[in-house]
C-alpha atoms as a PDB file:
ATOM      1  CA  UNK A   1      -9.300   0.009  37.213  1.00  0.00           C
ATOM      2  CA  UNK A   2      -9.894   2.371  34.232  1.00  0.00           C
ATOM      3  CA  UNK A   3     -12.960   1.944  32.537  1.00  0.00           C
ATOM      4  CA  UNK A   4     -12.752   3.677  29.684  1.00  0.00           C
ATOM      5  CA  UNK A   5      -9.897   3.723  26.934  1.00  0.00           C
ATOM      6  CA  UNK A   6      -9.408   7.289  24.712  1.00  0.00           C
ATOM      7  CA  UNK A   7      -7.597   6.912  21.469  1.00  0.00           C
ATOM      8  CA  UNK A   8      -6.383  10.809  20.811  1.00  0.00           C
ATOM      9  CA  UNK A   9      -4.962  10.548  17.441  1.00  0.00           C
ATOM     10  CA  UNK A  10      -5.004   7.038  16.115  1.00  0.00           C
ATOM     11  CA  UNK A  11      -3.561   5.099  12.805  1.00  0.00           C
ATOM     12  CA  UNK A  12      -5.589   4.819   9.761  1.00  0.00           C
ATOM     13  CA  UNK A  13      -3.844   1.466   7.791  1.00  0.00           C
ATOM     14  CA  UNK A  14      -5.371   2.446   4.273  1.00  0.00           C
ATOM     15  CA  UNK A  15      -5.744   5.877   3.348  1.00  0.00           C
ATOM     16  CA  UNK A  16      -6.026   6.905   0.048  1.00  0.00           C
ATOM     17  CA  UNK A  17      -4.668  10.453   0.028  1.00  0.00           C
ATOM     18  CA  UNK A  18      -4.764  10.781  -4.104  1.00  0.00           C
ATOM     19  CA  UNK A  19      -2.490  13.776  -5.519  1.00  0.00           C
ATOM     20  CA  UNK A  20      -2.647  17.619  -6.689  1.00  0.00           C
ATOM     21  CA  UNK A  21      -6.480  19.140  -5.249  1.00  0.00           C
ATOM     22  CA  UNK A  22      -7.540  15.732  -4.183  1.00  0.00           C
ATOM     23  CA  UNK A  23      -4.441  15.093  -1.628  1.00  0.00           C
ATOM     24  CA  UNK A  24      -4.758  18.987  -0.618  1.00  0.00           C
ATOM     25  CA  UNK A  25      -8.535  18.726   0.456  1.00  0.00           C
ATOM     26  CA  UNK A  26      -7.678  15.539   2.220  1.00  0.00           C
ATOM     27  CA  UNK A  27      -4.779  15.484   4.282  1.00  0.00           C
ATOM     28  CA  UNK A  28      -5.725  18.303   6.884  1.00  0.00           C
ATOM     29  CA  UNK A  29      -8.717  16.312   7.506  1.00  0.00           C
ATOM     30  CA  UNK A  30      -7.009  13.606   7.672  1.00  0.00           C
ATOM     31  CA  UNK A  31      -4.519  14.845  10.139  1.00  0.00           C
ATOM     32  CA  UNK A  32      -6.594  16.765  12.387  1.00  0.00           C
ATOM     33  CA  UNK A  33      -7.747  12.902  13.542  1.00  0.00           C
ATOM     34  CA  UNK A  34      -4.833  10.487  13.052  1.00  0.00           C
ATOM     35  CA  UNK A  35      -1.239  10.797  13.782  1.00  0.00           C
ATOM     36  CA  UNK A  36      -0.403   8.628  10.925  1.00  0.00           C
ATOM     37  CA  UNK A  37      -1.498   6.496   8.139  1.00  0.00           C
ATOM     38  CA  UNK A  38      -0.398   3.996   5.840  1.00  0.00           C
ATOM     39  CA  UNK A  39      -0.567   5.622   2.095  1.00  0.00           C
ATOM     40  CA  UNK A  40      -1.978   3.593  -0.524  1.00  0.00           C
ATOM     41  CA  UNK A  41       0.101   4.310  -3.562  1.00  0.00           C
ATOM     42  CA  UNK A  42      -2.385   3.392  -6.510  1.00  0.00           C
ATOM     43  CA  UNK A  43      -2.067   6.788  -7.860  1.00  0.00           C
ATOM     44  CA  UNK A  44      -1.613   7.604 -11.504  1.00  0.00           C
ATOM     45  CA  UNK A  45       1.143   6.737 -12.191  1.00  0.00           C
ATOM     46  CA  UNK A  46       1.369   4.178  -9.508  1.00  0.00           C
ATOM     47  CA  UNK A  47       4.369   4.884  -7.248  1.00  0.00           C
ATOM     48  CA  UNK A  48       6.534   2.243  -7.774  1.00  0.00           C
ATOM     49  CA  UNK A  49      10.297   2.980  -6.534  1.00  0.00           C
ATOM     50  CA  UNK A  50      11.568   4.236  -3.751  1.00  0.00           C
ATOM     51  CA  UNK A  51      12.568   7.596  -5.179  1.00  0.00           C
ATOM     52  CA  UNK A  52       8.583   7.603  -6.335  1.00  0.00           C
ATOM     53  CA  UNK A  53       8.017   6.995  -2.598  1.00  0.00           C
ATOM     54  CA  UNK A  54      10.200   9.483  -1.530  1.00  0.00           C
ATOM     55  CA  UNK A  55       8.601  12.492  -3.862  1.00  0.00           C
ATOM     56  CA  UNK A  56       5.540  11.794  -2.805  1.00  0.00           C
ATOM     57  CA  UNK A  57       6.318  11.971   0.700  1.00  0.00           C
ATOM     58  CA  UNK A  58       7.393  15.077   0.268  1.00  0.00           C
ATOM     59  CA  UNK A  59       3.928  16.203  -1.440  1.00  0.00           C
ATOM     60  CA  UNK A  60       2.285  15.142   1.006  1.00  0.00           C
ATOM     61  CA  UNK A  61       4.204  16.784   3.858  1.00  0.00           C
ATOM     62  CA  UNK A  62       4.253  19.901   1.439  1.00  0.00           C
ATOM     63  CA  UNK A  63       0.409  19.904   2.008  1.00  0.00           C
ATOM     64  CA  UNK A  64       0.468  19.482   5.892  1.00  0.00           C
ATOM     65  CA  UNK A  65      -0.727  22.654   7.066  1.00  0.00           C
ATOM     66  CA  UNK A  66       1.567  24.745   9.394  1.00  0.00           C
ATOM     67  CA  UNK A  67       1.592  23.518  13.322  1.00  0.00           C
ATOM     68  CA  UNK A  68      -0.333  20.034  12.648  1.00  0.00           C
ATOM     69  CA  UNK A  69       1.786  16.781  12.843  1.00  0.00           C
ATOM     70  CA  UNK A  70       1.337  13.296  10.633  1.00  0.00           C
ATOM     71  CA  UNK A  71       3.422  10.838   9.531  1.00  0.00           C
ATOM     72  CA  UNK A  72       2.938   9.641   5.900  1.00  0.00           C
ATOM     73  CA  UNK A  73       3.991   5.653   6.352  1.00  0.00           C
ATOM     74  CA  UNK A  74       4.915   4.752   2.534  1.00  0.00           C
ATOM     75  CA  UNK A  75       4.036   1.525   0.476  1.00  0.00           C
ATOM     76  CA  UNK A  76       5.101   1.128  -3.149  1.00  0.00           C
ATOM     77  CA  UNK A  77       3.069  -0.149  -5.490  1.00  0.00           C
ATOM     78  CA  UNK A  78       3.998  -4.107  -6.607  1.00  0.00           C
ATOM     79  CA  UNK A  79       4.000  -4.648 -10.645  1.00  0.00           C
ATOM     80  CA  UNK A  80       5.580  -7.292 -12.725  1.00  0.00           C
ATOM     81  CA  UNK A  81       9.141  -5.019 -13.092  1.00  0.00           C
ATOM     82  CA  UNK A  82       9.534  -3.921  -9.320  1.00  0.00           C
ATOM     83  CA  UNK A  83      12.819  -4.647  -8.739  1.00  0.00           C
ATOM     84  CA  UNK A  84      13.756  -6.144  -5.294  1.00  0.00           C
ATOM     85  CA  UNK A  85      17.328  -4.286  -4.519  1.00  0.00           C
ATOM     86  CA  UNK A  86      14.974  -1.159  -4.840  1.00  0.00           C
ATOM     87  CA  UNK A  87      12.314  -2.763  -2.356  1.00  0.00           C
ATOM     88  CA  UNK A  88      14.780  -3.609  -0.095  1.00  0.00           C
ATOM     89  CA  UNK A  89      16.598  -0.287  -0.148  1.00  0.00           C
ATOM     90  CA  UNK A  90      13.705   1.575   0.491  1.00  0.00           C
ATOM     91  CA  UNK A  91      12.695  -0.460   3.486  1.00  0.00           C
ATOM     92  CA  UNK A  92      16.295  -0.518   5.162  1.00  0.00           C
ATOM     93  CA  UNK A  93      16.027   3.051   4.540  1.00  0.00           C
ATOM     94  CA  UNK A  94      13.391   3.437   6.654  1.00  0.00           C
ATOM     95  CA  UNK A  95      11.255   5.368   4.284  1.00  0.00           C
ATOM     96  CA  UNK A  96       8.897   2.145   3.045  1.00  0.00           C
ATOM     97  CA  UNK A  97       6.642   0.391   5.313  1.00  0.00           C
ATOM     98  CA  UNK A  98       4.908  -2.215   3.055  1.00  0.00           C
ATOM     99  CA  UNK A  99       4.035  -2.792  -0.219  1.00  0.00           C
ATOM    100  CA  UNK A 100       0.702  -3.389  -1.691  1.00  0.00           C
ATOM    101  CA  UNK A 101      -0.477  -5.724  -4.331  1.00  0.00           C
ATOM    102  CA  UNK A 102      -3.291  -4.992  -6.771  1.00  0.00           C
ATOM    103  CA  UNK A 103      -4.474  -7.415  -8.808  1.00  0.00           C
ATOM    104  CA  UNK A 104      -4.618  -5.970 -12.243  1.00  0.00           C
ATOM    105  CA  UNK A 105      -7.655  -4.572 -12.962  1.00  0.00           C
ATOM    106  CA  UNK A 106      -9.458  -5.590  -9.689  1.00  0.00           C
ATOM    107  CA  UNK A 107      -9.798  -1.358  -8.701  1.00  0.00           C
ATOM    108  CA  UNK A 108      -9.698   1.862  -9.150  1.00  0.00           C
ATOM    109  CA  UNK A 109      -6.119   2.989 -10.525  1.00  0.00           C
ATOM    110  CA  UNK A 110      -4.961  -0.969 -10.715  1.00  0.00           C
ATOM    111  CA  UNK A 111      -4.147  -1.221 -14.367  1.00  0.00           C
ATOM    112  CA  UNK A 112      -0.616  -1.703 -13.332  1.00  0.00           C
ATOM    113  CA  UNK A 113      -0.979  -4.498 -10.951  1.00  0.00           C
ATOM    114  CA  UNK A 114       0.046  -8.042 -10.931  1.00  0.00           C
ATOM    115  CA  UNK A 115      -1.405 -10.430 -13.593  1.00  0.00           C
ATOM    116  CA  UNK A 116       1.346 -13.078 -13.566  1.00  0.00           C
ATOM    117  CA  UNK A 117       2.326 -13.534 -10.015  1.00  0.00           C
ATOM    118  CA  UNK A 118       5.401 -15.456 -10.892  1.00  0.00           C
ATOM    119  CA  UNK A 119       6.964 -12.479 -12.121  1.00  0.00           C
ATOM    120  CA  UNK A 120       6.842 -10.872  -8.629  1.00  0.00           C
ATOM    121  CA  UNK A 121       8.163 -14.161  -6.769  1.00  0.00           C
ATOM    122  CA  UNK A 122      11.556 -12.464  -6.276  1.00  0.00           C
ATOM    123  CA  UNK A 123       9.899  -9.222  -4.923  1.00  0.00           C
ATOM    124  CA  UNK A 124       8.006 -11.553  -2.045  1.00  0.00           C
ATOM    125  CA  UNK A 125      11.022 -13.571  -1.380  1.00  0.00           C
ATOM    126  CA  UNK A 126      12.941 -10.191  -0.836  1.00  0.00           C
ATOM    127  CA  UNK A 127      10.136  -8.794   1.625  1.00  0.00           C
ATOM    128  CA  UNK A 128       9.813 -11.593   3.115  1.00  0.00           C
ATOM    129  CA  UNK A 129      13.339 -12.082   4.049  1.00  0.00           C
ATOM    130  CA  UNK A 130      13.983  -8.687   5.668  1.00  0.00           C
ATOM    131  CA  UNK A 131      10.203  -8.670   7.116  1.00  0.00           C
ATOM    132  CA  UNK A 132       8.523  -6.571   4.710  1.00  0.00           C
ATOM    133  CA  UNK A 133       4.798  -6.853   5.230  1.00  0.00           C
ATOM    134  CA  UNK A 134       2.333  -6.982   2.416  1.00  0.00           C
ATOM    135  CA  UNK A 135      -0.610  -4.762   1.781  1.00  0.00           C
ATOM    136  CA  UNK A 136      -2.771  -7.049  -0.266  1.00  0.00           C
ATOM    137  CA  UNK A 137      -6.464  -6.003  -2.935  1.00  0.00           C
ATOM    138  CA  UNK A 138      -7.531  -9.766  -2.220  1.00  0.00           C
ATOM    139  CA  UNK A 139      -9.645 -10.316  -4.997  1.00  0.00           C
ATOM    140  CA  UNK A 140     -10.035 -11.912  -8.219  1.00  0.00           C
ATOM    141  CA  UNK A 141     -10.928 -10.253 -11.852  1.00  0.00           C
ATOM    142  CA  UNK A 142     -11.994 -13.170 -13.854  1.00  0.00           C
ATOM    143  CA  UNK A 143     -15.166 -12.473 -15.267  1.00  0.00           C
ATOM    144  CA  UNK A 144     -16.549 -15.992 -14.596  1.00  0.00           C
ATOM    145  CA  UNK A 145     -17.026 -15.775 -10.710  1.00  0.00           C
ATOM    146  CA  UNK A 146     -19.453 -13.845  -9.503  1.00  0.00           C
ATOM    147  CA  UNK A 147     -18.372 -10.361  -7.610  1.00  0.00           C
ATOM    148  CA  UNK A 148     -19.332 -11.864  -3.737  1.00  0.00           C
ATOM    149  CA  UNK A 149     -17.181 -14.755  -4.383  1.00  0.00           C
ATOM    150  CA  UNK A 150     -14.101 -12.932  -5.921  1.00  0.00           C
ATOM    151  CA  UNK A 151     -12.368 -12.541  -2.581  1.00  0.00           C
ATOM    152  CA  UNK A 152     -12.651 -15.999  -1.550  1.00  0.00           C
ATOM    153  CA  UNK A 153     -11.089 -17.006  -5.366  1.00  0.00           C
ATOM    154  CA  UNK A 154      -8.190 -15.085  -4.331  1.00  0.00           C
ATOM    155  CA  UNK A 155      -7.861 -16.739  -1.085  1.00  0.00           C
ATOM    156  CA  UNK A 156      -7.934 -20.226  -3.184  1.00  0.00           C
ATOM    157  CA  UNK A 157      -6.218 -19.054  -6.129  1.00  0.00           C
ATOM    158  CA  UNK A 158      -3.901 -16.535  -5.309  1.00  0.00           C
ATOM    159  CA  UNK A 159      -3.372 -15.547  -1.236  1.00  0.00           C
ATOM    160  CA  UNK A 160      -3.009 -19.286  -0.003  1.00  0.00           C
ATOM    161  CA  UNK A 161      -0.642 -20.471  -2.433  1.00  0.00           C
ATOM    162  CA  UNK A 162       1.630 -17.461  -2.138  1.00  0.00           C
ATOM    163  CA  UNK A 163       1.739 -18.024   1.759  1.00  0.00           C
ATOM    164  CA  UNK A 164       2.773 -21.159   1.197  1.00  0.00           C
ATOM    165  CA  UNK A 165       5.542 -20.106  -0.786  1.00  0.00           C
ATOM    166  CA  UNK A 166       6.827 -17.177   0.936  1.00  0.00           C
ATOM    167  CA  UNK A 167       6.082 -17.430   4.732  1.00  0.00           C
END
């Protein structure tokens, strides 16, 4: 029986490849280890759509360098107007993997995310109908709870009750 296990070229499931210098510096690094990664799309401005999605794909493959293979798996970026046809067309497309949810202010680039998540109840209903996964920033921002226990707020507060409501 083999003893030993090699992973060649493996997944990384949250890479933050940035834009412009940043996303030019990174990505041959980035691909010289992994065959593909799931692309965090908290840029500035978020990307949102899946035509945002789409562009940036294309960035990022426009910064692969000649003879090296990776996959750029997409997520858009959840805010109070995402619109769920688009979601949903960007997924059966096959171009969108997940979507991630920032709490508004919680990190870096997050001004954009979620403070009311009963505006983005249609959005989860959509993704979770045609198996959409979710890419989540678990944590709170409320000034009140101390920063080791903001993760374990959202769990309370935010994570569990979504669940509940979208399984």
């Amino acid at each position: 029986m083999t003893q030993t296990l090699t992973l060649r070229r493996p997944d990384d499931m949250h890479l933050h490849l940035r834009d412009g210098a940043m996303l030019a510096a990174v990505l041959p690094e980035t691909a010289r280890h992994f065959a593909r990664a799931i692309i965090m799309p908290n840029l500035v401005p978020p990307v949102v759509t899946g035509a945002e999605a789409a562009a940036y794909r294309d960035r990022i493959l426009a910064c692969l360098p000649e003879g090296m293979a990776f996959e750029p798996l997409m997520t858009l970026y959840l805010t109070e107007a995402t619109d769920p046809a688009d979601v949903a067309a960007a997924h059966a497309s096959g171009l969108v993997k997940a979507v991630k949810l920032y709490p508004a202010g919680a990190t870096t680039n997050s001004a954009s995310g979620v403070r009311d998540f009963d505006k983005v109840r249609a959005v989860l209903e959509t993704m979770a109908e045609i198996g959409l996964p979710l890419c989540v920033h678990g944590e709170v921002t409320d000034p009140a709870i101390d920063i080791f226990d903001r993760e374990a707020v959202f769990i309370d507060r935010v994570l569990d009750p979504v669940r509940r409501a979208t399984p």
